[in-house]
Protein backbone atom coordinates (compact mmCIF):
# COMPACT_ATOMS: atom_id res chain seq x y z
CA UNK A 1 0.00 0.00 0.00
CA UNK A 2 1.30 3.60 -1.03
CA UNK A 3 1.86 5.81 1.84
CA UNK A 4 -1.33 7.80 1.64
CA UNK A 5 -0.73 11.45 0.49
CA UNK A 6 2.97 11.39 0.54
CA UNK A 7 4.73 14.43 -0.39
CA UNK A 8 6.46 12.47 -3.69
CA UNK A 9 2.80 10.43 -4.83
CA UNK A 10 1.24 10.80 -7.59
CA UNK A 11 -2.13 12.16 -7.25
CA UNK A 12 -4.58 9.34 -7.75
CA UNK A 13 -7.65 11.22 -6.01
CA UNK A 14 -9.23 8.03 -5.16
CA UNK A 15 -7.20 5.43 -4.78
CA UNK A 16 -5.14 7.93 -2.63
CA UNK A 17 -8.20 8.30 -0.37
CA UNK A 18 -9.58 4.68 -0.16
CA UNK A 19 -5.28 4.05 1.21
CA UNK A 20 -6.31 7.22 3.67
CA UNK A 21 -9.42 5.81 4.48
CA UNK A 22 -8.09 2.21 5.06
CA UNK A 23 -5.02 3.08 7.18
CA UNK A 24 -7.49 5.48 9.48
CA UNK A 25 -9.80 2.67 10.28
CA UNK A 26 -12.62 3.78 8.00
CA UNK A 27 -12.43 1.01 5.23
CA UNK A 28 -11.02 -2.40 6.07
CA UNK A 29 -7.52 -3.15 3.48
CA UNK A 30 -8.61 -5.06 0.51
CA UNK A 31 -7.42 -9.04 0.30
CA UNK A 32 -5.29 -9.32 -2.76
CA UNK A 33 -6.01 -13.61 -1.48
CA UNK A 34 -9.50 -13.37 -2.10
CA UNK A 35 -10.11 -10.60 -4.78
CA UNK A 36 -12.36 -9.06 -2.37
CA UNK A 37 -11.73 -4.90 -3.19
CA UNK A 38 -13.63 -2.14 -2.08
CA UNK A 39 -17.12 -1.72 -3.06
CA UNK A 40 -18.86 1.64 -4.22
CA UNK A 41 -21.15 1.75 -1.36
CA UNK A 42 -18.72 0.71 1.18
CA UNK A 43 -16.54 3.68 -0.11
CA UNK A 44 -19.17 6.36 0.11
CA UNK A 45 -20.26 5.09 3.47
CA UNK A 46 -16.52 5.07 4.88
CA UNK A 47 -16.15 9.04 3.25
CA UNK A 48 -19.15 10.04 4.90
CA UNK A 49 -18.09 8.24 8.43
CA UNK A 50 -14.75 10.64 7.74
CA UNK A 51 -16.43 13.28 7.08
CA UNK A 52 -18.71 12.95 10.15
CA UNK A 53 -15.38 13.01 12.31
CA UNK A 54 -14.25 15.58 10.30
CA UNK A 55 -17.17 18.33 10.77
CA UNK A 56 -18.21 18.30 6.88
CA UNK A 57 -21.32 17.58 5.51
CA UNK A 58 -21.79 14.22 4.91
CA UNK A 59 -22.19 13.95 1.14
CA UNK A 60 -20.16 10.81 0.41
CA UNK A 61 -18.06 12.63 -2.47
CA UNK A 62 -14.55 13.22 -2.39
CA UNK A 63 -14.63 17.12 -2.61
CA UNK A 64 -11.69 19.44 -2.37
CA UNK A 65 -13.01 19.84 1.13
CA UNK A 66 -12.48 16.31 2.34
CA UNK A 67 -9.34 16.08 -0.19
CA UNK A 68 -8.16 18.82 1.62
CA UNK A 69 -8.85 17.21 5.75
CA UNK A 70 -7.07 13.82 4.10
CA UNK A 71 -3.62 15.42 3.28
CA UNK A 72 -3.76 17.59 6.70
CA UNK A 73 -1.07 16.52 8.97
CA UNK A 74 -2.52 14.37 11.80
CA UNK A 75 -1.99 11.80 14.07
CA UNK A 76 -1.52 8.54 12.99
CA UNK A 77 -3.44 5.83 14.91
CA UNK A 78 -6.82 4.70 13.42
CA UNK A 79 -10.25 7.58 13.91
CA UNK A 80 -12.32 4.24 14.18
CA UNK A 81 -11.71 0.73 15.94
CA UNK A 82 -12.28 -2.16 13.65
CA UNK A 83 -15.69 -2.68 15.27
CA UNK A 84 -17.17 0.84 14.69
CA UNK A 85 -15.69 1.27 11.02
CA UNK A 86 -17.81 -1.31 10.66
CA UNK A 87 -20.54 -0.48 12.37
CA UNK A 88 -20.19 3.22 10.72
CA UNK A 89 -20.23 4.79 13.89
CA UNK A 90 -18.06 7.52 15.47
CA UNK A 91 -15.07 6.65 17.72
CA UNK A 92 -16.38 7.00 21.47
CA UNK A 93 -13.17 8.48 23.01
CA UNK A 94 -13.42 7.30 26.64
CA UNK A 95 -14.90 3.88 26.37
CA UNK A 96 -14.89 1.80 29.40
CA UNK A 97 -11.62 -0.30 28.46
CA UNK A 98 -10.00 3.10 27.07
CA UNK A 99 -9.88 4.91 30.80
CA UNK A 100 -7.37 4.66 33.44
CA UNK A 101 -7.79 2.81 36.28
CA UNK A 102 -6.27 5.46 38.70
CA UNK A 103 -6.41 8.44 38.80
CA UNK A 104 -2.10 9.57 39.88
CA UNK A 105 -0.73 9.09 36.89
CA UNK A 106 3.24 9.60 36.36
CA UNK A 107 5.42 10.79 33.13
CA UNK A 108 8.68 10.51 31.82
CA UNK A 109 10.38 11.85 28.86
CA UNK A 110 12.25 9.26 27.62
CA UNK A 111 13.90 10.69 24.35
CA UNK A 112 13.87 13.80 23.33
CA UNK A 113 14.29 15.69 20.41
CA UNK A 114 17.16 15.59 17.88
CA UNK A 115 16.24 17.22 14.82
CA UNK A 116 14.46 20.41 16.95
CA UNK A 117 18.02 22.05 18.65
CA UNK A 118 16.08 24.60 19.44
CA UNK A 119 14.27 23.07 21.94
CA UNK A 120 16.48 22.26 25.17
CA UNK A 121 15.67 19.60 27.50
CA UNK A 122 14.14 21.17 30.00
CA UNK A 123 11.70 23.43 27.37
CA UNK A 124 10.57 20.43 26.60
CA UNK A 125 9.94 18.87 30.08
CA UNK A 126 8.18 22.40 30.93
CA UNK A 127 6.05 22.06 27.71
CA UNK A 128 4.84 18.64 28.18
CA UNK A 129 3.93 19.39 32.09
CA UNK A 130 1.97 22.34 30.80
CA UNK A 131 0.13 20.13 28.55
CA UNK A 132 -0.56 17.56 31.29
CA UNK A 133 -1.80 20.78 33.17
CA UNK A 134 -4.17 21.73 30.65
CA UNK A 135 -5.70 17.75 31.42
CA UNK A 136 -5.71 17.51 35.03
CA UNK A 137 -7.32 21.11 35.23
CA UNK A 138 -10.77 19.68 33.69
CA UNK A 139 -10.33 16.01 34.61
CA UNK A 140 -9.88 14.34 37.80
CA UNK A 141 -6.63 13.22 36.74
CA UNK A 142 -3.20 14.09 38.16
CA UNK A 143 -0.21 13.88 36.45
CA UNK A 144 3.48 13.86 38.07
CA UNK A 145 6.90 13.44 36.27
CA UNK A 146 9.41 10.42 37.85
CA UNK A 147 12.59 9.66 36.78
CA UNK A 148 12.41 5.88 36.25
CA UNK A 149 11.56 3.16 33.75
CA UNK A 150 7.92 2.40 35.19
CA UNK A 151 6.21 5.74 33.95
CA UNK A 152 2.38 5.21 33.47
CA UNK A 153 2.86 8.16 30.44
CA UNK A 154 6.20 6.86 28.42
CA UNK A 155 7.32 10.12 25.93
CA UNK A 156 9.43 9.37 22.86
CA UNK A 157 10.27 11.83 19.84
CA UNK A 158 11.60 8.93 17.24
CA UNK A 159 11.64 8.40 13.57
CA UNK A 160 9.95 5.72 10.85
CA UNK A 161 9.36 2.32 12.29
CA UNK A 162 9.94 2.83 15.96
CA UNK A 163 8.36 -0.77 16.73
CA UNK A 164 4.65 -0.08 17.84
CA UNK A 165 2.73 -0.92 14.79
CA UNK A 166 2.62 2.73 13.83
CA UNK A 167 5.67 4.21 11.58
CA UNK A 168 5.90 7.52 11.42
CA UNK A 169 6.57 8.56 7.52
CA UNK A 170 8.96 11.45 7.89
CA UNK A 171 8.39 15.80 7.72
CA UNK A 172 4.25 16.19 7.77
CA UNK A 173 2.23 13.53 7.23
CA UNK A 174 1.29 11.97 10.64
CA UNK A 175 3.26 14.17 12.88
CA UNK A 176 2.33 11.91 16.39
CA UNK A 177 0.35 9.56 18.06
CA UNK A 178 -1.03 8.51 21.84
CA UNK A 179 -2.19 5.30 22.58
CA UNK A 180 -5.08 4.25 25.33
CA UNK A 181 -4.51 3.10 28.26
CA UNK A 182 -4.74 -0.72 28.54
CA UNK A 183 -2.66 -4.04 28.41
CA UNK A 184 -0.99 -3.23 25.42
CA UNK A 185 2.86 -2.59 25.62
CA UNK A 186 2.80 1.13 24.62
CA UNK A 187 -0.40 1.65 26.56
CA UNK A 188 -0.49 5.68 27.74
CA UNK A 189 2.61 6.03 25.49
CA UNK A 190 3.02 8.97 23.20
CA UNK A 191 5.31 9.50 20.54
CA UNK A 192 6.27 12.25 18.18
CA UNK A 193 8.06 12.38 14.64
CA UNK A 194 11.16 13.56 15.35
CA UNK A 195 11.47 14.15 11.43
CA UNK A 196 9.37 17.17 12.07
CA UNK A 197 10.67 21.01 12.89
CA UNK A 198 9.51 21.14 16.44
CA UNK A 199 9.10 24.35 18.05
CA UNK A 200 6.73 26.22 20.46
CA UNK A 201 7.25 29.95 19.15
CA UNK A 202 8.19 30.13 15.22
CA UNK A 203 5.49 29.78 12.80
CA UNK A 204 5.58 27.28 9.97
CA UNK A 205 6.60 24.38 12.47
CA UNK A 206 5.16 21.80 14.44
CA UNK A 207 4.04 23.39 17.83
CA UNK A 208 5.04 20.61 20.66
CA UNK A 209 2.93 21.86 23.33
CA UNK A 210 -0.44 21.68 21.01
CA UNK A 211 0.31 17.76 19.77
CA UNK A 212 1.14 17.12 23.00
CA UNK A 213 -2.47 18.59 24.25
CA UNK A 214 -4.11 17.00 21.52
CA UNK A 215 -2.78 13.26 21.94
């Protein structure tokens, strides 16, 4: 599968978007095995389920406005759980098995960023606690940094394939991703592209503090 909306693709409107709307959990991959591809109502249902999510009106055409939301950076983990893609339902964000089971919840930076050398170590650490902040001001969640291994919240800025099932596909694109709490290896993780220009000031680059919010 092309990487969908790469910088270098050619632009194949629609098989560009049924890649989109396959890696995003909207459309489940075709089986080359079986022949089975996508079907014409199975598409327009899966680009009106996008743009649902997306705030559009739900027309079920690829306009330049949902062209447009598709080749916006963005995180990179799935908008819809295999169940509710195919249900055609929107992603409840704080399902039962998706909350923490405590409410103290600690953080660690565990690698910071290389490409950004305008952001020192402890910018960083400052921005990410005022993004926790921002959290634990309208939830009943508290968040404390700790210097070990055993964080609840691991950090990472890292590149490509960084071994979680979710590689990172260098400047723009997907730019970072947070995963649910849960039994899962990288649960409460996040992880940003350390391909992109992070800053918190300059315009034109990635603003840490507002991924960090937003995962």
């Amino acid at each position: 599968m092309k990487e969908p909306w790469s910088a270098a693709g050619p632009e194949d409107p629609t098989e560009r978007s049924i890649d989109w709307l396959s890696k995003f959990g909207y459309l489940p991959p075709p089986d080359p095995v079986t022949g089975q591809l996508q079907t014409k109502e199975a598409l327009t249902k899966a680009i009106k389920a996008m743009q649902k999510f997306g705030g559009l009106e739900e027309t079920g055409v690829l306009d330049q406005a949902t062209l447009g939301l598709m080749k916006t950076p963005r995180c990179s983990l799935p908008d819809l759980s295999e169940t509710e893609a195919a249900a055609g339902r929107r992603r409840r964000a704080l399902m039962p098995q998706n909350k923490w089971s405590k409410r103290h919840l600690s953080w660690r930076i565990r690698t910071f960023p290389k490409e950004s050398p305008l952001l020192g170590r402890d910018t960083v650490r400052a921005l990410m606690y005022y993004a926790l902040k921002v959290w634990s001001d309208i939830s009943p969640l508290n968040f404390h940094e700790v210097a070990g291994n055993d964080a609840d919240i691991q950090i990472d800025f890292t590149k490509a394939d960084h071994n979680d099932g979710y590689p990172f596909d260098g400047p723009g694109g997907t730019v970072a991703h947070a995963f649910f709490p849960g039994e899962r290896f990288t649960a409460g993780d996040t992880h940003f592209d350390d391909d992109e220009a992070w800053t918190f000031r300059s315009p034109g680059e990635w603003l840490v503090v507002y991924c960090a919010f937003s995962d």
